[in-house]
Protein backbone atom coordinates (compact mmCIF):
# COMPACT_ATOMS: atom_id res chain seq x y z
CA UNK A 1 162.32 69.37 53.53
CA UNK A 2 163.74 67.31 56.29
CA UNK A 3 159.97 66.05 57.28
CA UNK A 4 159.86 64.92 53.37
CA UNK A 5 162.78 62.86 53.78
CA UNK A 6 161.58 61.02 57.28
CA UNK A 7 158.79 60.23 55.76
CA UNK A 8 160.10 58.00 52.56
CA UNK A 9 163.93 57.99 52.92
CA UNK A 10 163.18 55.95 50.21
CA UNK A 11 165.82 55.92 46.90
CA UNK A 12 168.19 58.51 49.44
CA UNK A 13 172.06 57.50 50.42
CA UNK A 14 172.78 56.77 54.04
CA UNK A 15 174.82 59.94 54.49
CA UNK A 16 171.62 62.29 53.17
CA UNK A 17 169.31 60.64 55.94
CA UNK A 18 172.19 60.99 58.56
CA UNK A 19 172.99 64.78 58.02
CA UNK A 20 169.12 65.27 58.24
CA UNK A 21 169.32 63.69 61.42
CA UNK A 22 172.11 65.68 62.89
CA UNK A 23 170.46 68.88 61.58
CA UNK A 24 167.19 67.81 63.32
CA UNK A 25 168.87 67.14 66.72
CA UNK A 26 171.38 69.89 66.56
CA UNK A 27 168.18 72.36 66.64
CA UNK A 28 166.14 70.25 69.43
CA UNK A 29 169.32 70.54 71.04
CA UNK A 30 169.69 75.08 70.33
CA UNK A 31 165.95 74.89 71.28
CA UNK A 32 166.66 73.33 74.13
CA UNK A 33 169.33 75.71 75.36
CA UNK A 34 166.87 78.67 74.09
CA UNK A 35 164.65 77.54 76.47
CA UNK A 36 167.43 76.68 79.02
CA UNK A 37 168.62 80.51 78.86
CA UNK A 38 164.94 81.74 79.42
CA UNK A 39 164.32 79.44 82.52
CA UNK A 40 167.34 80.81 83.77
CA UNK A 41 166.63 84.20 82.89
CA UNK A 42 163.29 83.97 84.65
CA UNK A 43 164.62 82.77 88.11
CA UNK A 44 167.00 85.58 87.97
CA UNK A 45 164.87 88.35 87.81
CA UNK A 46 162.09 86.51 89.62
CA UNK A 47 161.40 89.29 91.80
CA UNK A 48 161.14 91.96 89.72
CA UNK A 49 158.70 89.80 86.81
CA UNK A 50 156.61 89.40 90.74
CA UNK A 51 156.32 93.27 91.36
CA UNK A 52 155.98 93.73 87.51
CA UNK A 53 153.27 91.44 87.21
CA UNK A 54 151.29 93.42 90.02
CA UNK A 55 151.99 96.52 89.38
CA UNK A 56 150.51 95.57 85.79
CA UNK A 57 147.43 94.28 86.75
CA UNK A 58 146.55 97.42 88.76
CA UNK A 59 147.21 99.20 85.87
CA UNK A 60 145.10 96.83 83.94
CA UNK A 61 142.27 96.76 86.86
CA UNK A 62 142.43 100.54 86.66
CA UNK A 63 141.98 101.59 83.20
CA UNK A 64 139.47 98.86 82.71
CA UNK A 65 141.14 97.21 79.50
CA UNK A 66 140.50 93.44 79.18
CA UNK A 67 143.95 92.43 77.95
CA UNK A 68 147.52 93.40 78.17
CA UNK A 69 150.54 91.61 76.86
CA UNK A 70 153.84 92.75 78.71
CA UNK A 71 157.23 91.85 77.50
CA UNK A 72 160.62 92.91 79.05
CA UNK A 73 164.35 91.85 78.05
CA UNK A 74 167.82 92.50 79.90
CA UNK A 75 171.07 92.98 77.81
CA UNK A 76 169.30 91.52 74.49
CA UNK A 77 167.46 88.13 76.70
CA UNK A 78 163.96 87.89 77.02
CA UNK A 79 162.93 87.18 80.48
CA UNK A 80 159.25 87.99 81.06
CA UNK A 81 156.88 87.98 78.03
CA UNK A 82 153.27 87.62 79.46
CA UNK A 83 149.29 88.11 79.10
CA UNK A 84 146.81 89.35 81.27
CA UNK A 85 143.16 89.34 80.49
CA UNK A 86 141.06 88.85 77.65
CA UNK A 87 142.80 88.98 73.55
CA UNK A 88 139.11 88.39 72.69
CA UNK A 89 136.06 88.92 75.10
CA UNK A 90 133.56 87.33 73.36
CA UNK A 91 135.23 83.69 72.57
CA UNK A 92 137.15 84.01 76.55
CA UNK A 93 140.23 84.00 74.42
CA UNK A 94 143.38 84.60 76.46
CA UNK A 95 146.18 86.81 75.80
CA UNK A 96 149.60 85.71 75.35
CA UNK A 97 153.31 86.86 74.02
CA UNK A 98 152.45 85.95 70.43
CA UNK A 99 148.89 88.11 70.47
CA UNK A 100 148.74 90.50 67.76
CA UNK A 101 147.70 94.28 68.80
CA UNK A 102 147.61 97.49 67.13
CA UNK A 103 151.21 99.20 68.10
CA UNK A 104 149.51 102.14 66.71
CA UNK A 105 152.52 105.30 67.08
CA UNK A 106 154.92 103.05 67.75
CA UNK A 107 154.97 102.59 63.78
CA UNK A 108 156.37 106.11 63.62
CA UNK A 109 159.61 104.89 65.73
CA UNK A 110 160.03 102.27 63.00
CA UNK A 111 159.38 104.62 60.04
CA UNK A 112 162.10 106.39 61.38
CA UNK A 113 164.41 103.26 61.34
CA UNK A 114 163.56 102.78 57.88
CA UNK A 115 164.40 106.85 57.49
CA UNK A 116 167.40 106.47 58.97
CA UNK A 117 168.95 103.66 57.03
CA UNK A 118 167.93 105.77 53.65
CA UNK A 119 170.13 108.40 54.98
CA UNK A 120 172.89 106.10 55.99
CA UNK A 121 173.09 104.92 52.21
CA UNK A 122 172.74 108.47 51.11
CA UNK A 123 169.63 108.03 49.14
CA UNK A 124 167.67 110.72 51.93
CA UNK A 125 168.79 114.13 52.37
CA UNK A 126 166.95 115.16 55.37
CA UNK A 127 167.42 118.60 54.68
CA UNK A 128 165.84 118.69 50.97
CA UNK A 129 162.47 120.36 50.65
CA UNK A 130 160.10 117.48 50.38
CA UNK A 131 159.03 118.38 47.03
CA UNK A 132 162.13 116.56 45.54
CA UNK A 133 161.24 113.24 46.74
CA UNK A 134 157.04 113.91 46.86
CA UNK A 135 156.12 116.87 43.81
CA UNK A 136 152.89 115.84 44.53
CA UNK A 137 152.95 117.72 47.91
CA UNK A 138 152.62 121.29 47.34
CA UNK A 139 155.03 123.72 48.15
CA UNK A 140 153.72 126.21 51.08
CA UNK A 141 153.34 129.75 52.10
CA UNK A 142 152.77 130.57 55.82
CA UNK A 143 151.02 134.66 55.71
CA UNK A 144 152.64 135.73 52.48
CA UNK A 145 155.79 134.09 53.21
CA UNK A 146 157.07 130.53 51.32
CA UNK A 147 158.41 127.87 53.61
CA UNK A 148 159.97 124.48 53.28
CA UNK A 149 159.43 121.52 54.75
CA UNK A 150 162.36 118.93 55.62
CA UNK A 151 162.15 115.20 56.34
CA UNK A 152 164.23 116.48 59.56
CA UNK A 153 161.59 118.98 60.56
CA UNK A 154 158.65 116.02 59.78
CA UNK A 155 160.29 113.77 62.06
CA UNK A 156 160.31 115.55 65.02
CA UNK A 157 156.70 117.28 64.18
CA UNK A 158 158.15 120.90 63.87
CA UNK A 159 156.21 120.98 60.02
CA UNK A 160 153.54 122.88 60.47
CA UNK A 161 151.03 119.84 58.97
CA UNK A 162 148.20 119.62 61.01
CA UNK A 163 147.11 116.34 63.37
CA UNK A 164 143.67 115.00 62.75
CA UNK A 165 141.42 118.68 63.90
CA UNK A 166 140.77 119.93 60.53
CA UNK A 167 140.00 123.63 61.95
CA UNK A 168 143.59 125.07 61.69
CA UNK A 169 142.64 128.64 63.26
CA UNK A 170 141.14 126.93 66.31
CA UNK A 171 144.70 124.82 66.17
CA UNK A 172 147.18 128.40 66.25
CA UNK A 173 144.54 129.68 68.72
CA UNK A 174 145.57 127.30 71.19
CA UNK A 175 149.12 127.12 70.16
CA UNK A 176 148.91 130.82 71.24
CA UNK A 177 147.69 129.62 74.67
CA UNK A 178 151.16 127.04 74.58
CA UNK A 179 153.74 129.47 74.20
CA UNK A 180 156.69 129.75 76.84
CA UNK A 181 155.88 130.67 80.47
CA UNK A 182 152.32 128.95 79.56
CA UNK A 183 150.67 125.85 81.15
CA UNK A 184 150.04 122.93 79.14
CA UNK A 185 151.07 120.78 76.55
CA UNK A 186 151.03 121.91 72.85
CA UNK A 187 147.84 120.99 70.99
CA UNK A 188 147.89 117.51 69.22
CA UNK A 189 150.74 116.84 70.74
CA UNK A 190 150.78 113.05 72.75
CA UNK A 191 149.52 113.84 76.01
CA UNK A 192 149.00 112.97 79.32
CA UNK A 193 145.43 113.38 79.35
CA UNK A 194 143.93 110.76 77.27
CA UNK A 195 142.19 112.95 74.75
CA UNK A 196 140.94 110.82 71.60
CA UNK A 197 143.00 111.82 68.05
CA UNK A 198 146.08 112.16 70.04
CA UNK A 199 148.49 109.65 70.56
CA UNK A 200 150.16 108.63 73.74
CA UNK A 201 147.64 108.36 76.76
CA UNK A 202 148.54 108.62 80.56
CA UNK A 203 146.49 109.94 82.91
CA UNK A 204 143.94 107.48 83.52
CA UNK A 205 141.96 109.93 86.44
CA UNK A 206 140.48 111.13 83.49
CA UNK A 207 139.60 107.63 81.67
CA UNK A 208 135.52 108.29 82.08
CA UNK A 209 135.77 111.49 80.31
CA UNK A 210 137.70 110.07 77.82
CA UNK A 211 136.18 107.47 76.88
CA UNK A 212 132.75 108.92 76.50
CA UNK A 213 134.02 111.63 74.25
CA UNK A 214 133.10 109.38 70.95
CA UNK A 215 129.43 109.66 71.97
CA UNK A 216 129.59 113.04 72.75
CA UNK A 217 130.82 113.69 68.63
CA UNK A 218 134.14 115.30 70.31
CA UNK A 219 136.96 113.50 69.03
CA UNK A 220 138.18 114.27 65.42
CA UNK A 221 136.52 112.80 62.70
CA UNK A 222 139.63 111.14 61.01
CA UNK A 223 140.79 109.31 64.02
CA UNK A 224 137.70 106.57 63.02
CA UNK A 225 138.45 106.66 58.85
CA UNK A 226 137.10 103.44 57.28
CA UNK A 227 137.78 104.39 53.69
CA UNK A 228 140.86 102.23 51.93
CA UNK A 229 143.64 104.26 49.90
CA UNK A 230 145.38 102.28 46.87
CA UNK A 231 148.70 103.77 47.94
CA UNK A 232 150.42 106.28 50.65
CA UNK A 233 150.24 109.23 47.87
CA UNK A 234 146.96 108.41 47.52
CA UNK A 235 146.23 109.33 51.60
CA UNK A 236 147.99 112.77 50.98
CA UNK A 237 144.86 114.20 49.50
CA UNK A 238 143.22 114.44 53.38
CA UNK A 239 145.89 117.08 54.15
CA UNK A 240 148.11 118.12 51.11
CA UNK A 241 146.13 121.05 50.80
CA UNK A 242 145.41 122.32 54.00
CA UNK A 243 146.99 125.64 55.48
CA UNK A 244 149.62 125.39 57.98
CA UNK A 245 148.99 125.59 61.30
CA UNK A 246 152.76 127.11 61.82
CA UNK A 247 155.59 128.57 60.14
CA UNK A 248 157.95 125.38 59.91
CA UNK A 249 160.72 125.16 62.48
CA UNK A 250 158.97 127.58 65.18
CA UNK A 251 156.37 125.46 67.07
CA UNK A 252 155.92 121.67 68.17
CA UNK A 253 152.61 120.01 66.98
CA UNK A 254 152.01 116.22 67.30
CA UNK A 255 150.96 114.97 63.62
CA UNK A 256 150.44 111.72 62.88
CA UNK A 257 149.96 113.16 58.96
CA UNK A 258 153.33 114.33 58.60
CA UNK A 259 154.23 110.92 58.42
CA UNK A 260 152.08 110.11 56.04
CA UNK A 261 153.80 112.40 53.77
CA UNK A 262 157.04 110.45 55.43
CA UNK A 263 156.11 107.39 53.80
CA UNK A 264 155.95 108.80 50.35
CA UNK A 265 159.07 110.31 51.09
CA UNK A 266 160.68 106.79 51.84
CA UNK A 267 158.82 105.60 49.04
CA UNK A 268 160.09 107.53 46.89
CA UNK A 269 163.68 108.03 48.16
CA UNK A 270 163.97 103.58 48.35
CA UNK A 271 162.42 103.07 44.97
CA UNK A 272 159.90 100.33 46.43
CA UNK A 273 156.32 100.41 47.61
CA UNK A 274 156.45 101.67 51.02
CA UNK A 275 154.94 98.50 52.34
CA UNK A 276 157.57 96.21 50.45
CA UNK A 277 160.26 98.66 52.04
CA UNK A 278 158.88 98.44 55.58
CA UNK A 279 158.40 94.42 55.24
CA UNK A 280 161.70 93.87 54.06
CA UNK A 281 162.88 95.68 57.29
CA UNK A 282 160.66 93.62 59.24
CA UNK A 283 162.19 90.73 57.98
CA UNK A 284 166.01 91.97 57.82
CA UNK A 285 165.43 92.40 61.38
CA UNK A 286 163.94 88.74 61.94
CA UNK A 287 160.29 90.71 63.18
CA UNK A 288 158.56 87.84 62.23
CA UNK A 289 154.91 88.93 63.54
CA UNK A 290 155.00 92.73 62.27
CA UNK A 291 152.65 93.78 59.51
CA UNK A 292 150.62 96.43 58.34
CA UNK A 293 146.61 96.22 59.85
CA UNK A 294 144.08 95.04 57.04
CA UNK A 295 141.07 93.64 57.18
CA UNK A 296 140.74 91.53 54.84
CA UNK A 297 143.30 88.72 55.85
CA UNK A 298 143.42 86.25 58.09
CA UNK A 299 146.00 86.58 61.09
CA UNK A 300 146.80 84.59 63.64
CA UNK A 301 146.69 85.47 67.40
CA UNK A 302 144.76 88.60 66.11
CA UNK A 303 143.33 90.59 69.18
CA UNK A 304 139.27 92.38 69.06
CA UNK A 305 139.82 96.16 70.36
CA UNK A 306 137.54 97.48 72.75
CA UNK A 307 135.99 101.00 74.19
CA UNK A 308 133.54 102.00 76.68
CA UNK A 309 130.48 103.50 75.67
CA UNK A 310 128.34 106.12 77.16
CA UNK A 311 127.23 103.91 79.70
CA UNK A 312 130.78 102.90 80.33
CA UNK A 313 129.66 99.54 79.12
CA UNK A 314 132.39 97.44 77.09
CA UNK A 315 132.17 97.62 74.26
CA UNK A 316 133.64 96.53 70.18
CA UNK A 317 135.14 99.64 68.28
CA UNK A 318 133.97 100.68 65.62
CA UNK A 319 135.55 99.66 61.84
CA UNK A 320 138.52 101.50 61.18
CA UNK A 321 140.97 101.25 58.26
CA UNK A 322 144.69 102.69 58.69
CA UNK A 323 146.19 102.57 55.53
CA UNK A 324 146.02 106.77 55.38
CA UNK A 325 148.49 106.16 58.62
CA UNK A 326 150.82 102.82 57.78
CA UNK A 327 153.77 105.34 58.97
CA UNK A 328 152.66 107.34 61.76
CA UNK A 329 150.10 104.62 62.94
CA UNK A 330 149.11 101.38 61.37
CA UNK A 331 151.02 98.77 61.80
CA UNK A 332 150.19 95.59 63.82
CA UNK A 333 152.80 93.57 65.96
CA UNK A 334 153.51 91.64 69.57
CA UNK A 335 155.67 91.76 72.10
CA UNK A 336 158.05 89.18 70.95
CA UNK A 337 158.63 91.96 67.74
CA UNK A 338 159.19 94.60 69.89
CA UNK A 339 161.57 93.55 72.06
CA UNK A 340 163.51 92.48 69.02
CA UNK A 341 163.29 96.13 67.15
CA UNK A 342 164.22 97.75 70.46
CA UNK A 343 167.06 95.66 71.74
CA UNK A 344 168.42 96.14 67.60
CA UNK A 345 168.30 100.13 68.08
CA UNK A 346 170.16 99.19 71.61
CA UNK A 347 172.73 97.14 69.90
CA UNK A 348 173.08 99.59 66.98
CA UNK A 349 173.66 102.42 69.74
CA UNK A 350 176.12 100.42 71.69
CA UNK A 351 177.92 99.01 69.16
CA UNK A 352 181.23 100.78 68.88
CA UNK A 353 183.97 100.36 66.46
CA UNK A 354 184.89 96.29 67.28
CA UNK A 355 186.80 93.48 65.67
CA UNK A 356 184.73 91.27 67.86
CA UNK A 357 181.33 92.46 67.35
CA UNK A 358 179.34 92.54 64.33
CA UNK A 359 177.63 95.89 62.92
CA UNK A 360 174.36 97.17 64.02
CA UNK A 361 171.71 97.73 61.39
CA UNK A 362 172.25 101.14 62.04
CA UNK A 363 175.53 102.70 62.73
CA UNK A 364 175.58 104.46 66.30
CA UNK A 365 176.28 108.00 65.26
CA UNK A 366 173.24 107.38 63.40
CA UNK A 367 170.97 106.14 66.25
CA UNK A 368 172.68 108.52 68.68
CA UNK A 369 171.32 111.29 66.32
CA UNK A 370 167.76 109.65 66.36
CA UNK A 371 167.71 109.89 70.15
CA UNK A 372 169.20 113.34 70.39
CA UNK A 373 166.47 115.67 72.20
CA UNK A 374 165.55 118.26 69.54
CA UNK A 375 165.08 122.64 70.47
CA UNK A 376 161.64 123.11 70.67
CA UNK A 377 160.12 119.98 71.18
CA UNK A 378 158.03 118.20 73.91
CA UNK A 379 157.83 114.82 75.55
CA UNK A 380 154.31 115.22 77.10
CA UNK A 381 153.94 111.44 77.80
CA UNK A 382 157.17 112.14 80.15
CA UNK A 383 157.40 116.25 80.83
CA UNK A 384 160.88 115.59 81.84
CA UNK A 385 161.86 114.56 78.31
CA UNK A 386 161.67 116.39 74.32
CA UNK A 387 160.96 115.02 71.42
CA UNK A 388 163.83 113.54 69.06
CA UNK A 389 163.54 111.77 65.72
CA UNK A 390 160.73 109.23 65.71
CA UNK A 391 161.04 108.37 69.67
CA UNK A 392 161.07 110.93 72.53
CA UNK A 393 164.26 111.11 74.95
CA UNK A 394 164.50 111.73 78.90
CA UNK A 395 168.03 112.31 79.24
CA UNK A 396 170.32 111.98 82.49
CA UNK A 397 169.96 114.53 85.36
CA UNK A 398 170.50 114.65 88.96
CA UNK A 399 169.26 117.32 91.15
CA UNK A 400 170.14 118.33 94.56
CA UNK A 401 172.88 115.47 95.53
CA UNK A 402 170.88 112.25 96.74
CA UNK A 403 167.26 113.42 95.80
CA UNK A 404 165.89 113.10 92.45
CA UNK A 405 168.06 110.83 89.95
CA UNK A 406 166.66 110.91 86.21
CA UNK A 407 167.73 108.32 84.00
CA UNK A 408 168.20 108.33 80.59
CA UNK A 409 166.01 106.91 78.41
CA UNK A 410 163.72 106.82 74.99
CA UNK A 411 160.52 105.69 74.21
CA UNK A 412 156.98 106.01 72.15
CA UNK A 413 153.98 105.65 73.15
CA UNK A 414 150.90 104.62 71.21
CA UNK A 415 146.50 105.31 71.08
CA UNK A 416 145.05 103.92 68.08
CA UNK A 417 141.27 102.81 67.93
CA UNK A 418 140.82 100.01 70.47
CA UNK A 419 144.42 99.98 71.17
CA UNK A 420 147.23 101.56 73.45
CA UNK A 421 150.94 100.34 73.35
CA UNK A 422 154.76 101.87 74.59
CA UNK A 423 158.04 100.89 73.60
CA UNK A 424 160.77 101.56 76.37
CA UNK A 425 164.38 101.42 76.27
CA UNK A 426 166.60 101.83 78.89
CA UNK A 427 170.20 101.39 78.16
CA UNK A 428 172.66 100.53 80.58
CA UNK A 429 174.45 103.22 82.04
CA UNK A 430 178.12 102.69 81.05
CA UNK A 431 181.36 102.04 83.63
CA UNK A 432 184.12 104.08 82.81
CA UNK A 433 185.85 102.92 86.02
CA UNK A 434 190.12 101.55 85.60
CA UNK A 435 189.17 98.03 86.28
CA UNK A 436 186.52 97.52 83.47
CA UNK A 437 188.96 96.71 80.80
CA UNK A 438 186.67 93.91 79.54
CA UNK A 439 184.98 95.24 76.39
CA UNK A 440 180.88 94.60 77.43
CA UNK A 441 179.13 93.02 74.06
CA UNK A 442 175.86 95.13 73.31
CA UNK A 443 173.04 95.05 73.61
CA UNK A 444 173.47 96.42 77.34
CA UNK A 445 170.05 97.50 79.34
CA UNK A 446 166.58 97.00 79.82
CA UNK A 447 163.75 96.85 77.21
CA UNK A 448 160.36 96.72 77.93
CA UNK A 449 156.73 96.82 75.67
CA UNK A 450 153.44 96.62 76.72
CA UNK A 451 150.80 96.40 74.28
CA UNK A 452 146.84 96.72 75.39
CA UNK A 453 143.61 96.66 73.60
CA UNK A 454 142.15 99.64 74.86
CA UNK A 455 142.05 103.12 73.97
CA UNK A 456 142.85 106.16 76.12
CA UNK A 457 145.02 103.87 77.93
CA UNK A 458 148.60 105.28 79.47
CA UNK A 459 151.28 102.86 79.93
CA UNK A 460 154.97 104.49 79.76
CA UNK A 461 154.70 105.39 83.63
CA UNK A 462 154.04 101.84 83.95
CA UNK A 463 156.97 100.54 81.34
CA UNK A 464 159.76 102.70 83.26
CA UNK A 465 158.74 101.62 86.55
CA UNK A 466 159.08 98.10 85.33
CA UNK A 467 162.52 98.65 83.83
CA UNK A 468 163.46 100.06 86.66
CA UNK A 469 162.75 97.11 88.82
CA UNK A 470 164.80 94.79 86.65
CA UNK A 471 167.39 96.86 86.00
CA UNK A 472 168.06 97.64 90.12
CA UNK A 473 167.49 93.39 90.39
CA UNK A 474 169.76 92.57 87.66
CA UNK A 475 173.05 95.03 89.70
CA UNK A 476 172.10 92.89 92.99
CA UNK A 477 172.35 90.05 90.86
CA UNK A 478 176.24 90.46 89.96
């Protein structure tokens, strides 16, 4: 609008053209402090962003992936968004803060927002069989015995629904092999070893197992699904009717089809599309670069996703299409995004009863409840932590005096197709010392995202070791 009136001013009274002009340089002069704040935020931390940056690009050197976009804020600032590597191979196209990668499980953490805020305006009882929001979904029976399943129980994968291995007795076989005063992580469940179909990577020793597993037909068949469903109820037909691999409530199994059946559920529950519902969020929350993955249209600052191949050649994935996962799995989004929807769950959390401070978009009893380690649950992308409500949760400990100090923190970790991501936050541990009578505005803490396009690619060692680093520079800094 403002460009249309430079360009004639023609026919318009003085005083029209002169508030345009005092718009126009009142935001070069608010872009100008933006970027003033970020230079400023830069030289403060710029030894941690050094031992960041190489501590990222052994990680990247490591697992082999050609790009990685890294993005880290302190007490709701940016101060280090950056690219390493390749976006694109081919065309030597750089990666950057505004490059678009799959955030792959990530997209369950901001299901769960949308979940969340349902159940704030009391149009989501978490505690309803699903049936009243989904009758499509058919009510189950685990040996003789009916069962419901919750929205609570999806959200913290205690269902029963299976994860993308069809064979449900080979599944209960090796929950059997799980139980208590077992080794090992609970089958489909996010794990440390980056086995294809499960989300959450880490242990990149075993990379060149990993990645050959596609040519050795061992990975799942509906972790590489290229067909295109009209709508999220639609997608329930690949697991709907399927036994369960569980009675609900009594085991922990990592499904990224439970939330599937979440987005009807939020579909349903909101009255809207679960797209619309999920975009509107986006945009509430000013996630300007956050969308669901299709094909078909044209994005900008879209990354390629790669693999290795039998001959641990790089190599282009293969076609995939994610709309049987928007909820648990296909959305796409950068850095910039996800510091934003983190340091928003930070400010939600923080942000106590105020005259002074505006609401979060969340109240904190409600985020505190998302973040709340849930009985029977694991954490295997960090064994010290459990699994909450959308996120997973490492919560404060200290063991033998001086030794080991374990912070508190949540995150999610993501392994899509091509793509590996982590979400990190790290809030600021609070001073409950006399002399801090000065009420501290949220967001308080450390955020950090990395987002790589990769598979079988672990990064949430990585992200805490980084937030680590700026959080101990930011308490020499004051």
């Amino acid at each position: 609008m403002l460009s249309l009136l430079f360009k004639s001013g023609r026919g318009l009274p003085r005083a029209v053209l002169g508030f345009g002009l005092v718009v126009a340089a009142a935001g070069v002069a608010e872009n100008h402090r933006d970027e003033e704040r970020k230079r400023k935020g830069r030289g403060a931390y710029s030894t941690a962003i050094e031992r960041s940056r190489e501590l990222l690009r052994r990680t990247k050197d490591e697992v082999g992936t050609p790009g990685v976009v890294v993005g880290v804020s302190v007490d709701g600032q940016a101060v280090w968004t950056e690219g390493l590597g390749f976006a694109d191979v081919e065309n030597r196209v750089q990666c950057t803060a505004e490059t678009v990668m799959r955030v792959a499980s990530i997209s369950k953490s901001f299901t769960m927002a949308a979940i969340a805020k349902l159940w704030e305006e009391g149009r989501l009882d978490l505690d309803a069989p699903v049936q009243k929001y989904v009758p499509e979904f058919p009510e189950k029976e685990f040996e003789g015995e009916k069962v419901v399943i919750t929205t609570r129980l999806l959200v913290s994968h205690l269902s029963g629904i299976r994860h993308y291995e069809k064979d449900v007795q080979k599944i209960r076989k090796e929950l059997e092999k799980a139980q208590p005063g077992r080794s090992g992580p609970p089958p489909g469940a996010t794990t440390e070893k980056p086995v294809l179909g499960t989300d959450g990577k880490n242990d990149t020793k075993e990379l060149s197992v990993a990645a050959n597993r596609k040519s050795r037909g061992l990975e799942p068949e509906e972790f590489y699904i290229k067909e295109k469903f009209d709508s999220v109820i639609d997608a329930l037909e690949l697991f709907k009717n399927d036994a369960l691999a569980f009675k609900p409530g009594t085991h922990f199994l990592y499904s990224t089809h439970a939330w599937t059946l979440l987005s009807a559920v939020v579909e349903r529950a909101s009255g809207q599309k679960f797209l619309d519902f999920m975009l509107q969020m986006f945009k509430d929350l000013g996630m300007k670069n956050t969308l669901p993955e299709e094909h078909e249209p044209i994005i900008y600052n879209r990354a390629r996703f790669y693999n290795f191949n039998e001959k641990k050649r790089l190599v282009n994935t293969p076609y995939v299409d994610n709309s049987c996962k928007w909820a648990g799995g296909g959305f796409l989004s950068t850095v910039n995004d996800l510091l934003t929807f983190g340091n928003v769950l930070l400010y939600s959390y923080q942000a106590k009863a105020a005259d002074r401070i505006l609401p979060g978009y969340l109240k904190p009893d409600t985020v505190s409840m998302m973040w709340t380690q849930v009985p029977n649950t694991k954490m295997s992308w960090d064994r010290d932590g459990k699994y909450a409500m959308g996120w997973g949760t490492v919560e404060k400990k200290m063991d033998f005096g001086h030794c080991r100090h374990q912070r508190h923190y949540v995150s999610h970790t993501g392994g899509a197709v091509g793509a590996s991501s982590v979400l990190l936050i790290l809030p600021a541990v609070e001073d409950h010392s006399p002399s801090n009578t000065n009420m501290v505005v949220p967001p308080k803490g450390v955020v950090v995202t990395i987002i790589a396009n990769m598979q079988a690619t672990g990064l949430n060692s990585t992200a805490l070791k980084i937030a680590l680093e700026f959080e101990k520079e930011k308490s020499s800094n004051q």
